[in-house]
Structures are given as C-alpha cells and as structure tokens.
C-alpha atoms as a PDB file:
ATOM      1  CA  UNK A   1      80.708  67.388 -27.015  1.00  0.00           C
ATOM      2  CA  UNK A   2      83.636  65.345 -25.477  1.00  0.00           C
ATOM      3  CA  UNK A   3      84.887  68.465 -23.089  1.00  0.00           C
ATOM      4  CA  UNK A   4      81.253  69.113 -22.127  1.00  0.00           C
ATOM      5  CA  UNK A   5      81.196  64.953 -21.324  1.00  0.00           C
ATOM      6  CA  UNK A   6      84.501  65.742 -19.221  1.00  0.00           C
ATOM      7  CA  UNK A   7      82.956  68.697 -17.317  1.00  0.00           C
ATOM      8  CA  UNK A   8      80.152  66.237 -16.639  1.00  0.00           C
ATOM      9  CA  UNK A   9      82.323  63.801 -14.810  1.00  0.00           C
ATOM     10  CA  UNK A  10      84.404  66.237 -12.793  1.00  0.00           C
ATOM     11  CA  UNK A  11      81.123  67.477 -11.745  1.00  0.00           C
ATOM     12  CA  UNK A  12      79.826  64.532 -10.738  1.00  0.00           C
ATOM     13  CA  UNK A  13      82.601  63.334  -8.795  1.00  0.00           C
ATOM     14  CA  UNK A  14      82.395  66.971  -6.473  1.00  0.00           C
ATOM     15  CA  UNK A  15      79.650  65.455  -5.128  1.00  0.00           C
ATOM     16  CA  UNK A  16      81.676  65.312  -2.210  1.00  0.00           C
ATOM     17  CA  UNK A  17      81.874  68.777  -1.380  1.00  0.00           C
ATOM     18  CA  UNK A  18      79.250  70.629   1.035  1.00  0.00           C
ATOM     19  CA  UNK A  19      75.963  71.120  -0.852  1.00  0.00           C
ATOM     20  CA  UNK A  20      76.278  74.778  -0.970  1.00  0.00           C
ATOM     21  CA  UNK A  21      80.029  74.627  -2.413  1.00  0.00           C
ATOM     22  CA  UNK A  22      79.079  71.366  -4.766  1.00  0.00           C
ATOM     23  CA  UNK A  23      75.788  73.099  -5.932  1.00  0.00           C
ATOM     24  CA  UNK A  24      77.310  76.087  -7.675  1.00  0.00           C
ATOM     25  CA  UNK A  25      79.444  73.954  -9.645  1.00  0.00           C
ATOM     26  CA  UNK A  26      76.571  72.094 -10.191  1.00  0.00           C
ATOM     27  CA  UNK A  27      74.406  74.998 -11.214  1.00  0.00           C
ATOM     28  CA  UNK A  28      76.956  76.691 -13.535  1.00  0.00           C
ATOM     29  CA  UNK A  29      77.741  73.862 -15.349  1.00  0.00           C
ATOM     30  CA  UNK A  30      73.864  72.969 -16.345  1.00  0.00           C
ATOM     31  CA  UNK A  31      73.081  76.969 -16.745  1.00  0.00           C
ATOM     32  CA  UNK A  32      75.864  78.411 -17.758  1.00  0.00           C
ATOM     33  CA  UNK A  33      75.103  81.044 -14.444  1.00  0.00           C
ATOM     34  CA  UNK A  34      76.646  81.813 -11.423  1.00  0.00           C
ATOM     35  CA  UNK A  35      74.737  81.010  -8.646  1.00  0.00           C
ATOM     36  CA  UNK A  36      73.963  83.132  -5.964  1.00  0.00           C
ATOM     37  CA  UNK A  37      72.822  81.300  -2.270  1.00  0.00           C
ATOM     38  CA  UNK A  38      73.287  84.451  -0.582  1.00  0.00           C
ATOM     39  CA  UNK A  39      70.931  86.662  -2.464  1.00  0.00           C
ATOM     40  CA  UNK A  40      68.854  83.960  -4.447  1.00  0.00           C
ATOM     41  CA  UNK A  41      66.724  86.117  -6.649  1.00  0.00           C
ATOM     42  CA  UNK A  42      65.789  84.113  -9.825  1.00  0.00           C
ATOM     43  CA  UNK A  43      63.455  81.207  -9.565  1.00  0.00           C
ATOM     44  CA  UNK A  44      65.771  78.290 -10.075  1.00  0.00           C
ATOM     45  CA  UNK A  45      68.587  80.022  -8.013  1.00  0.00           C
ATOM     46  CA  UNK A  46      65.632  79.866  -4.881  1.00  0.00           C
ATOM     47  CA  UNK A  47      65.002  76.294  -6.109  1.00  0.00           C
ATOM     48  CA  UNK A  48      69.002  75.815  -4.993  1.00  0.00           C
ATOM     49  CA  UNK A  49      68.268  77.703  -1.621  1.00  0.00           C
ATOM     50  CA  UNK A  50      65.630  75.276  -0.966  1.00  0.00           C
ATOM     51  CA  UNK A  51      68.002  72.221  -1.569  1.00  0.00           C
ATOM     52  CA  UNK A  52      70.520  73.671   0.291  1.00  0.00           C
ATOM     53  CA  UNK A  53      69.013  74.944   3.329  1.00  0.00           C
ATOM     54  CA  UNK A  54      65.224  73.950   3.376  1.00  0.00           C
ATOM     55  CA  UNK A  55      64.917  70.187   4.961  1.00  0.00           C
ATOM     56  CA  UNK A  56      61.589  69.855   7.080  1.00  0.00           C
ATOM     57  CA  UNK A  57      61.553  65.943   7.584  1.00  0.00           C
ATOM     58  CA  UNK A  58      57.979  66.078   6.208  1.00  0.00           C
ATOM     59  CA  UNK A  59      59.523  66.565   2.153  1.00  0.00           C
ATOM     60  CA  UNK A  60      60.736  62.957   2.824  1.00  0.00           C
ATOM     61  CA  UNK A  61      57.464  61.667   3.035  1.00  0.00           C
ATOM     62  CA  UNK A  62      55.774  64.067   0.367  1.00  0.00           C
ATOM     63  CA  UNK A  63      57.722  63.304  -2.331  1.00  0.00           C
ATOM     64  CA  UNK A  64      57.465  59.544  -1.104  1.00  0.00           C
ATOM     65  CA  UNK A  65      55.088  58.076  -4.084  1.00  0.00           C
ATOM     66  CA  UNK A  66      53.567  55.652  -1.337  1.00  0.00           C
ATOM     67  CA  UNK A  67      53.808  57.368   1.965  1.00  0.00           C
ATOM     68  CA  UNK A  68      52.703  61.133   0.209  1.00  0.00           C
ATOM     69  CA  UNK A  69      48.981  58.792  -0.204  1.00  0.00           C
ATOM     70  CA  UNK A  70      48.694  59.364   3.522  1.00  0.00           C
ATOM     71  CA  UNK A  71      48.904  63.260   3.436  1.00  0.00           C
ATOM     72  CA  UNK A  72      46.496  63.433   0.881  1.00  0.00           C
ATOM     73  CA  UNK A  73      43.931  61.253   2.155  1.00  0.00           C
ATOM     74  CA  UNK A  74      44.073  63.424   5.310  1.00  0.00           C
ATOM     75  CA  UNK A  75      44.268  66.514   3.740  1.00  0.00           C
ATOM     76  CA  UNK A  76      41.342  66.180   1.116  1.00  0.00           C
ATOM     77  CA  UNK A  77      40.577  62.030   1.357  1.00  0.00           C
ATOM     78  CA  UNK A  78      41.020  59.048  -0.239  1.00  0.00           C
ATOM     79  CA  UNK A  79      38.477  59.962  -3.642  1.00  0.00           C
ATOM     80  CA  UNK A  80      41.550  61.444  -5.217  1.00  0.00           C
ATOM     81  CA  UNK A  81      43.979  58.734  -4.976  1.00  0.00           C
ATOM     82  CA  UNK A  82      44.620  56.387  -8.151  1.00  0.00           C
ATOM     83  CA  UNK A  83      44.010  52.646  -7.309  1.00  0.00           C
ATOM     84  CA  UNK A  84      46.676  50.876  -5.724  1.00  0.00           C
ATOM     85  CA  UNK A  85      47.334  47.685  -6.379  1.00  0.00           C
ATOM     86  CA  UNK A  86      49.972  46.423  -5.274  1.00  0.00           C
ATOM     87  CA  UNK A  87      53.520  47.803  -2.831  1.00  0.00           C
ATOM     88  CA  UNK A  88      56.674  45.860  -2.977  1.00  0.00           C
ATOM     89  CA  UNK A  89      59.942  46.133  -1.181  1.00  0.00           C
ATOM     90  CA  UNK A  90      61.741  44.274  -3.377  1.00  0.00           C
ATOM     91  CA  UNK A  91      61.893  44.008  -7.232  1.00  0.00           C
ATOM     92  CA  UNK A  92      61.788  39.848  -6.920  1.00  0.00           C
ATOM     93  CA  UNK A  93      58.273  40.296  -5.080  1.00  0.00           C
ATOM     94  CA  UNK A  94      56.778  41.839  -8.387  1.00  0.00           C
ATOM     95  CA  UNK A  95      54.607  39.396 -10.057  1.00  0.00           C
ATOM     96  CA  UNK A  96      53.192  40.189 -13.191  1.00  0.00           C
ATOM     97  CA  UNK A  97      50.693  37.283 -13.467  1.00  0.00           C
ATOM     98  CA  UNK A  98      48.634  39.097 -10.494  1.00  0.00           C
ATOM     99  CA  UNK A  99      48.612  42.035 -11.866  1.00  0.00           C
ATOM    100  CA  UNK A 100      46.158  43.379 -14.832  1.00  0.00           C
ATOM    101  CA  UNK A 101      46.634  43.870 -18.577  1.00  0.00           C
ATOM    102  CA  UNK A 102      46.857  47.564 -18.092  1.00  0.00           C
ATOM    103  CA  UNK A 103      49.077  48.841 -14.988  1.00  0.00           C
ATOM    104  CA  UNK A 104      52.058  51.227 -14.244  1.00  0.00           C
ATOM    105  CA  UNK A 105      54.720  50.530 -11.836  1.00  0.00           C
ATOM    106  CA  UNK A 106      56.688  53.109 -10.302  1.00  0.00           C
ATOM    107  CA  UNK A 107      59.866  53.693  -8.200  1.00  0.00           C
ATOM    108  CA  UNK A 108      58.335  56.215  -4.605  1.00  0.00           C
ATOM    109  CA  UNK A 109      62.148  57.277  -4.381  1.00  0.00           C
ATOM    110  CA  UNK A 110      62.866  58.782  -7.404  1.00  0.00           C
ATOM    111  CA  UNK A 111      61.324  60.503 -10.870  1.00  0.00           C
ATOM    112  CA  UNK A 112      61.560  58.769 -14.407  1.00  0.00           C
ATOM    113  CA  UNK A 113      61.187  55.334 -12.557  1.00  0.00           C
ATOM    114  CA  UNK A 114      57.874  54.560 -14.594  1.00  0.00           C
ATOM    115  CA  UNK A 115      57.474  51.401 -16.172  1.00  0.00           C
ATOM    116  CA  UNK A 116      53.748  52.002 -17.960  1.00  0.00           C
ATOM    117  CA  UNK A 117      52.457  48.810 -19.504  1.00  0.00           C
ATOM    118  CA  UNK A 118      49.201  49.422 -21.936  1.00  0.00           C
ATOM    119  CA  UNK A 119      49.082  45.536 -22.797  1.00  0.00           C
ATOM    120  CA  UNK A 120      51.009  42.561 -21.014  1.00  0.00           C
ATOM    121  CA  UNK A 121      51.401  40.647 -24.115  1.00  0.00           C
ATOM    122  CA  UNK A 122      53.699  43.089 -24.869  1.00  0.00           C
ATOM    123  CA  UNK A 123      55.785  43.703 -21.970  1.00  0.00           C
ATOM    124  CA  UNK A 124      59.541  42.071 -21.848  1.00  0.00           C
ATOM    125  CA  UNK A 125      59.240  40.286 -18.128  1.00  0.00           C
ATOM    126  CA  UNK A 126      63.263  39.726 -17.989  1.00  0.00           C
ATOM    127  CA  UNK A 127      64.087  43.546 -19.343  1.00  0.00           C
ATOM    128  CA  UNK A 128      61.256  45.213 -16.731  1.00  0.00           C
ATOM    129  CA  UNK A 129      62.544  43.218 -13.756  1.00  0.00           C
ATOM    130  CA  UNK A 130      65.914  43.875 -14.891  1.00  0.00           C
ATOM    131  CA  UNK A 131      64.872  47.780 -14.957  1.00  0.00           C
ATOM    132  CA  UNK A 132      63.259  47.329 -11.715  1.00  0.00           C
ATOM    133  CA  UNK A 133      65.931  45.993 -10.110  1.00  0.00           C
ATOM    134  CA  UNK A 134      68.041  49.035 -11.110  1.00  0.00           C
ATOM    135  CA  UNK A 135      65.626  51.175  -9.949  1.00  0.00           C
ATOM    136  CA  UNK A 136      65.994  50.021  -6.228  1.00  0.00           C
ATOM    137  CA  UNK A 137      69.618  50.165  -6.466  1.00  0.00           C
ATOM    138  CA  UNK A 138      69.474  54.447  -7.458  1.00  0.00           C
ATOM    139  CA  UNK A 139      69.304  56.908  -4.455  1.00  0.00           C
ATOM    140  CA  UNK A 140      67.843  60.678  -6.247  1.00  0.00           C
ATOM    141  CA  UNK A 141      69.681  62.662  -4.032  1.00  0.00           C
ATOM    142  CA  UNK A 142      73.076  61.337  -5.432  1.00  0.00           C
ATOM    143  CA  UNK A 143      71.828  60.807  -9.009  1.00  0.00           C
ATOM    144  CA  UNK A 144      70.580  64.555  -9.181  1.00  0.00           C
ATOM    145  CA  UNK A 145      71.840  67.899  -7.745  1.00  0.00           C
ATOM    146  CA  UNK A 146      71.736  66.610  -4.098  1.00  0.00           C
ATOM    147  CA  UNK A 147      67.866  67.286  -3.858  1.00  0.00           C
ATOM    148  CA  UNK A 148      67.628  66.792  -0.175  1.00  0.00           C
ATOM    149  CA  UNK A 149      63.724  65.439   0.316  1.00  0.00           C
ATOM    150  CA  UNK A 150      64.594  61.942  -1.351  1.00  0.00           C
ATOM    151  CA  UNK A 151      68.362  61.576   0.253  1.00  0.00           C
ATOM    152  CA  UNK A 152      66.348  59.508   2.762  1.00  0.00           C
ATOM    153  CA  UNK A 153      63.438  58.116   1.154  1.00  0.00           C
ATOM    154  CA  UNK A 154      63.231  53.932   1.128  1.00  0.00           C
ATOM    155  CA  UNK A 155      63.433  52.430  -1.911  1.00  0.00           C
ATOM    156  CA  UNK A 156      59.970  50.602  -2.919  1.00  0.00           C
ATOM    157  CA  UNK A 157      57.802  49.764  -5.914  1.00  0.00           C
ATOM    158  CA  UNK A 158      54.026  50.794  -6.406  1.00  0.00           C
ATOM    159  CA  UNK A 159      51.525  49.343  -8.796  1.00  0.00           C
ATOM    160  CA  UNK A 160      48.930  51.703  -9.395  1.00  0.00           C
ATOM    161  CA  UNK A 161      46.100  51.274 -11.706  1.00  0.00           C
ATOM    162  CA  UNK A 162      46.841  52.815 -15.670  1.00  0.00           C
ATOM    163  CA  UNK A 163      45.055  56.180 -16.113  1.00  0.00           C
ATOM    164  CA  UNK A 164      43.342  56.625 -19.774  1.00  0.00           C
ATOM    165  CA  UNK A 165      40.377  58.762 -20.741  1.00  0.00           C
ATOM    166  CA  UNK A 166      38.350  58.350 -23.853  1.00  0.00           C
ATOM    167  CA  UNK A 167      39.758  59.730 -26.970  1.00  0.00           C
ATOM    168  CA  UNK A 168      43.289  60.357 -25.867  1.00  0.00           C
ATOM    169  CA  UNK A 169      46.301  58.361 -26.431  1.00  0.00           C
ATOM    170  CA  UNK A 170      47.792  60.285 -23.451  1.00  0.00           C
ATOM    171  CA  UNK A 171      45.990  62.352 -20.188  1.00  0.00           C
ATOM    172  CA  UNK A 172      46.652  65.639 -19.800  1.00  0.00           C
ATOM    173  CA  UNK A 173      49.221  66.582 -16.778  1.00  0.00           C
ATOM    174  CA  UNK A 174      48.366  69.349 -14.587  1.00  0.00           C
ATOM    175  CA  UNK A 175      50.967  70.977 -12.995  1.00  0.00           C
ATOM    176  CA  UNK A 176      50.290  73.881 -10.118  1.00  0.00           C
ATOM    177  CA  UNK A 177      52.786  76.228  -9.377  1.00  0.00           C
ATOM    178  CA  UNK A 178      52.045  76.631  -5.374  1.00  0.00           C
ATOM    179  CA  UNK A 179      53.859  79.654  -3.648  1.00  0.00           C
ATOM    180  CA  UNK A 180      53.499  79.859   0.482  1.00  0.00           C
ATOM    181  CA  UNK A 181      50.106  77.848   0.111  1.00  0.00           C
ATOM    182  CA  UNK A 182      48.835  79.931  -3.034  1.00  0.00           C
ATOM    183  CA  UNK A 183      48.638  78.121  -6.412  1.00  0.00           C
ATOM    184  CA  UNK A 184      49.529  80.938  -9.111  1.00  0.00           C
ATOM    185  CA  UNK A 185      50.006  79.578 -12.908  1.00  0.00           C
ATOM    186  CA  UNK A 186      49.292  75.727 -13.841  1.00  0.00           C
ATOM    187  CA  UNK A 187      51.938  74.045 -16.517  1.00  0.00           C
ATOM    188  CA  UNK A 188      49.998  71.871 -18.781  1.00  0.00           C
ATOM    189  CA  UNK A 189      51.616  69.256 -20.393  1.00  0.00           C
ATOM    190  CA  UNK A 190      50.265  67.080 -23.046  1.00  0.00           C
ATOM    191  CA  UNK A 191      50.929  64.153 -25.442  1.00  0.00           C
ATOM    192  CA  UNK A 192      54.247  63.307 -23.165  1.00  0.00           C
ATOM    193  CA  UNK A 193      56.212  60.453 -24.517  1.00  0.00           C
ATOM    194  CA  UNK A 194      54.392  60.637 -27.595  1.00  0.00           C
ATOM    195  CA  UNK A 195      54.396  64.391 -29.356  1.00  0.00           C
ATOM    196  CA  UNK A 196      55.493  66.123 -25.691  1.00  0.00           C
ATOM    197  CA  UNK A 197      54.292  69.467 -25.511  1.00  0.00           C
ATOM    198  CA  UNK A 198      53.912  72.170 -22.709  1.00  0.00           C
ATOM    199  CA  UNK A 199      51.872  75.454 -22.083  1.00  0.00           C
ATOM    200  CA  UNK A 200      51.477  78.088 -19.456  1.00  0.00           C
ATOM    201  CA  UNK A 201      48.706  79.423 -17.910  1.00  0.00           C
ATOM    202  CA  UNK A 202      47.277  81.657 -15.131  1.00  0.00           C
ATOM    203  CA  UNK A 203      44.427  80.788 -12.789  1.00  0.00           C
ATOM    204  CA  UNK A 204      42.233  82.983 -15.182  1.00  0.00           C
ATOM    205  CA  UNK A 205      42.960  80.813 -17.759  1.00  0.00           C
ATOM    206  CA  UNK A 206      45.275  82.990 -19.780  1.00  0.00           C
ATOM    207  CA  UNK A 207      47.960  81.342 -21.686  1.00  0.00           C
ATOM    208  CA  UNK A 208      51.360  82.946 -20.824  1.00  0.00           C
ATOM    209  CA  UNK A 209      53.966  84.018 -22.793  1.00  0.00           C
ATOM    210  CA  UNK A 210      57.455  82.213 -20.934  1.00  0.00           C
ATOM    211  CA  UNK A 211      58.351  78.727 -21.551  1.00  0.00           C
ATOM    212  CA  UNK A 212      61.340  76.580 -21.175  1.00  0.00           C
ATOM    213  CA  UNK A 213      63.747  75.770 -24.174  1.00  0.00           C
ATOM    214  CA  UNK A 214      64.426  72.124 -23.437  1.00  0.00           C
ATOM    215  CA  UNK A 215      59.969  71.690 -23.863  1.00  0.00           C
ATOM    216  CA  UNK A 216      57.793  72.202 -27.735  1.00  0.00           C
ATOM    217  CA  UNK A 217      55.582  74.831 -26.723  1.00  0.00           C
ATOM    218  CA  UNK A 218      52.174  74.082 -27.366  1.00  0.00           C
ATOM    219  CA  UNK A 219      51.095  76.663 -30.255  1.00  0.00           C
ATOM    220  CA  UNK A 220      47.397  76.066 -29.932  1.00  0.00           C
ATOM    221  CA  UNK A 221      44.762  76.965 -26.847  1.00  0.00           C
ATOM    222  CA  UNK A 222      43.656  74.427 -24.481  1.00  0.00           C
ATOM    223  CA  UNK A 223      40.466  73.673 -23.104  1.00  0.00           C
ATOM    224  CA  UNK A 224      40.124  74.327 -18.982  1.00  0.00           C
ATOM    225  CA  UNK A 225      38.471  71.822 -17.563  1.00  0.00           C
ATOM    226  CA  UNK A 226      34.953  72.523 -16.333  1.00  0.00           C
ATOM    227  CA  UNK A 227      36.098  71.920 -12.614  1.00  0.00           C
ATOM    228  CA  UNK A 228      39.208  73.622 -12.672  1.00  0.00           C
ATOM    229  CA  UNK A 229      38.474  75.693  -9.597  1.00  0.00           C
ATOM    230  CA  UNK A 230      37.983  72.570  -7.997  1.00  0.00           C
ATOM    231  CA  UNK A 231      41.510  71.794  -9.064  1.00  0.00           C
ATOM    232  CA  UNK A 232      42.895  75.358  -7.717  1.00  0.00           C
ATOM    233  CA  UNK A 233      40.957  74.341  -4.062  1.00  0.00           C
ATOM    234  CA  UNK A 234      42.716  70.997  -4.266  1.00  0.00           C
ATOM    235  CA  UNK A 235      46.478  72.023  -5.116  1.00  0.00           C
ATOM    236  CA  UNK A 236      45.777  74.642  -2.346  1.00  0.00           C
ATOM    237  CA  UNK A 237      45.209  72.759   0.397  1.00  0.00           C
ATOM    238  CA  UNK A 238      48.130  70.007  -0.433  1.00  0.00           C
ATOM    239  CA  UNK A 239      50.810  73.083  -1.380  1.00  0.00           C
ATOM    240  CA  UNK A 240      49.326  73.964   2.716  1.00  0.00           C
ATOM    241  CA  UNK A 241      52.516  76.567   4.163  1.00  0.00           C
ATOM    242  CA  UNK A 242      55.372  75.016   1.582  1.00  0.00           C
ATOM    243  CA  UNK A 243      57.390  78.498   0.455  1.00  0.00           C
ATOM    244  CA  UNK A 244      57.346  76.880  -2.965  1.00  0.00           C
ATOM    245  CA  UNK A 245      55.483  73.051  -4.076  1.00  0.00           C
ATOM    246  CA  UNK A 246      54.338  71.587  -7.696  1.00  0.00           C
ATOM    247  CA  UNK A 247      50.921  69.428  -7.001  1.00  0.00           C
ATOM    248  CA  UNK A 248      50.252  67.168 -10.175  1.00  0.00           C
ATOM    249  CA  UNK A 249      46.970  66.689 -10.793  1.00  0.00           C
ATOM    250  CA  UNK A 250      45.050  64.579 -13.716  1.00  0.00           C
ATOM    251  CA  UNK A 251      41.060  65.100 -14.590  1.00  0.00           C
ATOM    252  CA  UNK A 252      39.726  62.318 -16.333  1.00  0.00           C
ATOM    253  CA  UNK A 253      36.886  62.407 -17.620  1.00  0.00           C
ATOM    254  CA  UNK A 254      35.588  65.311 -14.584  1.00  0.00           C
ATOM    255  CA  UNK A 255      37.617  63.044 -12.154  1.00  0.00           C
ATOM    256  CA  UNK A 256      40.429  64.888 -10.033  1.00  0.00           C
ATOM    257  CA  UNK A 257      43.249  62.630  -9.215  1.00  0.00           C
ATOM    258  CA  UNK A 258      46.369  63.185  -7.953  1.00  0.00           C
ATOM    259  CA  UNK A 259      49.681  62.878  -9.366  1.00  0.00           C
ATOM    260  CA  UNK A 260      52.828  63.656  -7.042  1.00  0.00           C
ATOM    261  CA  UNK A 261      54.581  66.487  -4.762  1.00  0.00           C
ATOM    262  CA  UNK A 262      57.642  68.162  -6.051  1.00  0.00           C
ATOM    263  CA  UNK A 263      59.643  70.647  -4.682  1.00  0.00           C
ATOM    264  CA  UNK A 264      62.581  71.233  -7.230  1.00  0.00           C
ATOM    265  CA  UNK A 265      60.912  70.927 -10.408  1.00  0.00           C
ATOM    266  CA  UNK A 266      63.460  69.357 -13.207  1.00  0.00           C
ATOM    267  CA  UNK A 267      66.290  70.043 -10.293  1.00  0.00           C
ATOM    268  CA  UNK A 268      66.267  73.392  -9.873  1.00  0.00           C
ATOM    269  CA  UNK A 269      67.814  73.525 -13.550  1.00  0.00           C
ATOM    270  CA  UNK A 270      65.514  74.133 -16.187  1.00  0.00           C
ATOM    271  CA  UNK A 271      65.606  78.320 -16.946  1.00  0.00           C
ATOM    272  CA  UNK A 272      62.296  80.254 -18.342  1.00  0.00           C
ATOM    273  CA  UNK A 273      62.432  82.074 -21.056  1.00  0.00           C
ATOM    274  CA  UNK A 274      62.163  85.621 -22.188  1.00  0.00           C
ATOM    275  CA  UNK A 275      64.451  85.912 -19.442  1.00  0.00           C
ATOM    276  CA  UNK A 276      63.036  88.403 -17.350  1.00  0.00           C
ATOM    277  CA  UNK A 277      60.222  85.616 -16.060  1.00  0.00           C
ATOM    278  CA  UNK A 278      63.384  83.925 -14.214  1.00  0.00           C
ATOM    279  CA  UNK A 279      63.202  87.089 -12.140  1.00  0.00           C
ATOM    280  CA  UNK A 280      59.441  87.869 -12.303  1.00  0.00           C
ATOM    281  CA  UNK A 281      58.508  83.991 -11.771  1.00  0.00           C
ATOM    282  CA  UNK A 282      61.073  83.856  -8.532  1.00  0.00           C
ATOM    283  CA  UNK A 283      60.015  86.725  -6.751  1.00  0.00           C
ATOM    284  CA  UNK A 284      56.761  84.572  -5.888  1.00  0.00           C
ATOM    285  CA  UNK A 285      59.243  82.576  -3.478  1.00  0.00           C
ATOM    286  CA  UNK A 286      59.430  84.123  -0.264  1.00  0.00           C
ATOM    287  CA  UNK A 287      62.730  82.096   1.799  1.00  0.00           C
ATOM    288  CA  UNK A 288      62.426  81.406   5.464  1.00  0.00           C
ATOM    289  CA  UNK A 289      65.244  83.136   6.770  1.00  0.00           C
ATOM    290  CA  UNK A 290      67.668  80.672   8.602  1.00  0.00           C
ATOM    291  CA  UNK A 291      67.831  80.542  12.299  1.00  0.00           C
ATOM    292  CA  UNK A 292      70.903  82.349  14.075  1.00  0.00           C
ATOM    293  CA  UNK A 293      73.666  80.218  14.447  1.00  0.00           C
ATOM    294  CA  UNK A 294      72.133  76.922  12.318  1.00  0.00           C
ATOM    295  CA  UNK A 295      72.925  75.762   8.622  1.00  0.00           C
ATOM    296  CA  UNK A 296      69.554  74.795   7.852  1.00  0.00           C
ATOM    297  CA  UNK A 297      65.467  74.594   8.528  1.00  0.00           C
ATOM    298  CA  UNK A 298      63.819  71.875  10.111  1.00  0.00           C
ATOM    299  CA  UNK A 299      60.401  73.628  10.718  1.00  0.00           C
ATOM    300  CA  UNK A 300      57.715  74.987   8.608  1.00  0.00           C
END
C-alpha cells in the first residue's frame, strides 16, 4: 500500500510531460498495461488516443453540464431536459432558501461534483458551501488523466430539479455505448450510492456476459423499458459523427431525460472483463487518422 501511494505521487507530479509521454505512465500505473498510442487496439487504449489526439472544440461544450443543454435542445428539444433552476458562477451566489426541499447541485466542469439533497432539513449549509467552493477551485483535466474536453471548460454550478420515480429509492442510469453515431450495448446501472450495481446489455435486450471488476454485477434480469427504442433514436442522434460518446439517459416513469455526454468513460481506465471484450469491445472505435504534419484533430 505505501509504494503503490508513492507511485501515485510520482505519477501525479509527470503531469508535466507531453500528454502522449505522461499518459503511458499514467495508463500503466492504473492497468498494470503498456499502452500502445501507435496501434491503439483495446478499448481503453483508443479511449487514450482520443485524449491524446482527438480535441474538436465542440467536446468543451458537450461535456459542459450547462452549455451541453443547448445541443440537446437543438438536436431533439427542450422535452428532455431536467428542470433548471438555478446557474451560478460563484459558490457565494448559491442560496439555499430559494431553492426547494428536494434539489441537486452540480459542478458543469467536472464528474463526482454532485451535491443531491432529498430534504433541506437535513443538509449541512456551512459543509455544502464549503464543498462547493472546492468544487470551483478543481480543473478535470489536471485532476484526471489529462482528459482534454474539460481542460477548458468554466467553472459553474447548476441546480437542477431532483429526479425520483415511484417505488425506487434510486432511478435507474442508462448508459449508451455510441460508436461513429451508432449506439451498440447500454450499461445499466442501478441502486448507485446505495447497493451500486451494473449490467450489460445489447440493443436486443440481451444481457452480456463482460463487466468491469471495480462494479457488483447485477445477478438478476432487468426490465427494458417499454420505450427503449425511443431511447436508442435519442442516444443516436446526440452520439451524431463522435468516433466514440456515452449519452446518459433516465426514464421515469415513461419520461426520457437526459443525463450527460462523456467521452472517456471512468478515464479511459476501467478494463472489461473476460479479457478478450477489451479487444472485441474496442474494435467498435474506428480513429480518425491524424492529418499530415499536425499533432492533433480539430474537425469532426
């Protein structure tokens, strides 16, 4: 444990090296596999790639929590956009008296900057603005593995409206797996912060065999929503000519809603398993080849 925390801080401090030096370090030391950026063939090694190399200015504002509302109102409108209730640029502008009993805040720049609130009574108004505060202060790119889309995105709060559906303590998250514009499997995850579980399945509605270690694999079957071809239609016209994109999506209650963009799930870092799905699950990714002469993409 203490030479694995020592290998963490050397890491961290490379962070100074060009991305596609610093990033096999970086890789290695969280896989325990050499990375390969000039023959990416597994799916987290073309996650890397993407980092790396991949940087159309329009991943800034997709994986923006406030400015991605914009894309999807345009691309399939307004209907499936939680309420929003309030945008601030600064933690000290956050005033819980105006907002409801039930609400979530979140940080646009970053992931795991969720402060959900079921009941105000209970919230601690000096530790969340504390935690907010710290929030605006983080920068993803640098806290992470140098995922380029939020390097430049501004720091801001949202406060959306809090999602619950009758008989659940926690909504289901729908997760589509979007290749060049085509959704192909959905990762379901359920119970998360409470009894977190995860399952695979195809756009049939198969459950699939890989998984990742780090998740509890969800042993049972779960039910497909009645309008999950309308979900498939939706995720397809957000993932629109991305060579890879997640698109979250909840269904409450019938309701489609959407969640976020992502284009390196859990970093680029999180391996499948039996093993051979790394291989099978990355050939989906087609790469852009890079332009003669340049050290990166700009276009779609």
């Amino acid at each position: 444990m203490r030479l694995k925390k020592i290998l963490y801080g050397i890491v961290k401090k490379m962070k100074f090296l060009p991305p596609e030096i610093y990033m096999k370090y970086y890789y290695e030391y969280y896989t325990g596999r050499k990375l390969d950026l000039e023959n990416p063939t597994e799916f987290n090694e073309k996650i890397q790639w993407l980092k790396v190399y991949y940087h159309p200015p329009i991943l800034t504002l997709l994986v923006d929590k406030y400015n991605v509302r914009n894309y999807v109102d345009e691309k399939i409108g307004s209907d499936y956009l939680n309420e929003l209730l309030a945008v601030y640029d600064n933690a000290s502008e956050v005033n819980f008296d105006t907002l409801p009993e039930k609400f979530v805040i979140k940080g646009v720049h970053g992931f795991h900057f969720n402060l959900i609130v079921k009941n105000q009574k209970d919230l601690n108004r000096k530790k969340a603005k504390w935690l907010l505060h710290k929030w605006m202060r983080k920068n993803q790119y640098y806290r992470g593995g140098l995922e380029w889309a939020y390097k430049n995105v501004p720091p801001k709060l949202i406060a959306e409206k809090y999602l619950e559906e009758m008989g659940k303590e926690v909504i289901n998250d729908y997760k589509f797996f979007c290749f060049n514009g085509e959704p192909k499997f959905v990762q379901i995850d359920i119970e998360r912060g409470i009894n977190d579980q995860r399952a695979f399945y195809d756009l049939d509605w198969n459950k699939q065999e890989f998984y990742n270690k780090e998740n509890t694999v969800y042993e049972g079957e779960i039910q497909q929503p009645e309008n999950f071809a309308k979900m498939i239609t939706v995720a397809r016209k957000l993932a629109d000519k991305f060579p890879f994109v997640r698109v979250d999506l909840y269904n409450i209650n019938g309701k489609i809603l959407f969640g976020e963009m992502t284009f390196y799930p859990s970093d680029g870092r999180k391996l499948f398993y039996p093993e051979k799905y790394d291989k099978i699950l990355g050939d989906y990714i087609e790469l852009p080849k890079l332009p003669n002469g340049k050290k990166e993409i700009t276009s779609l």
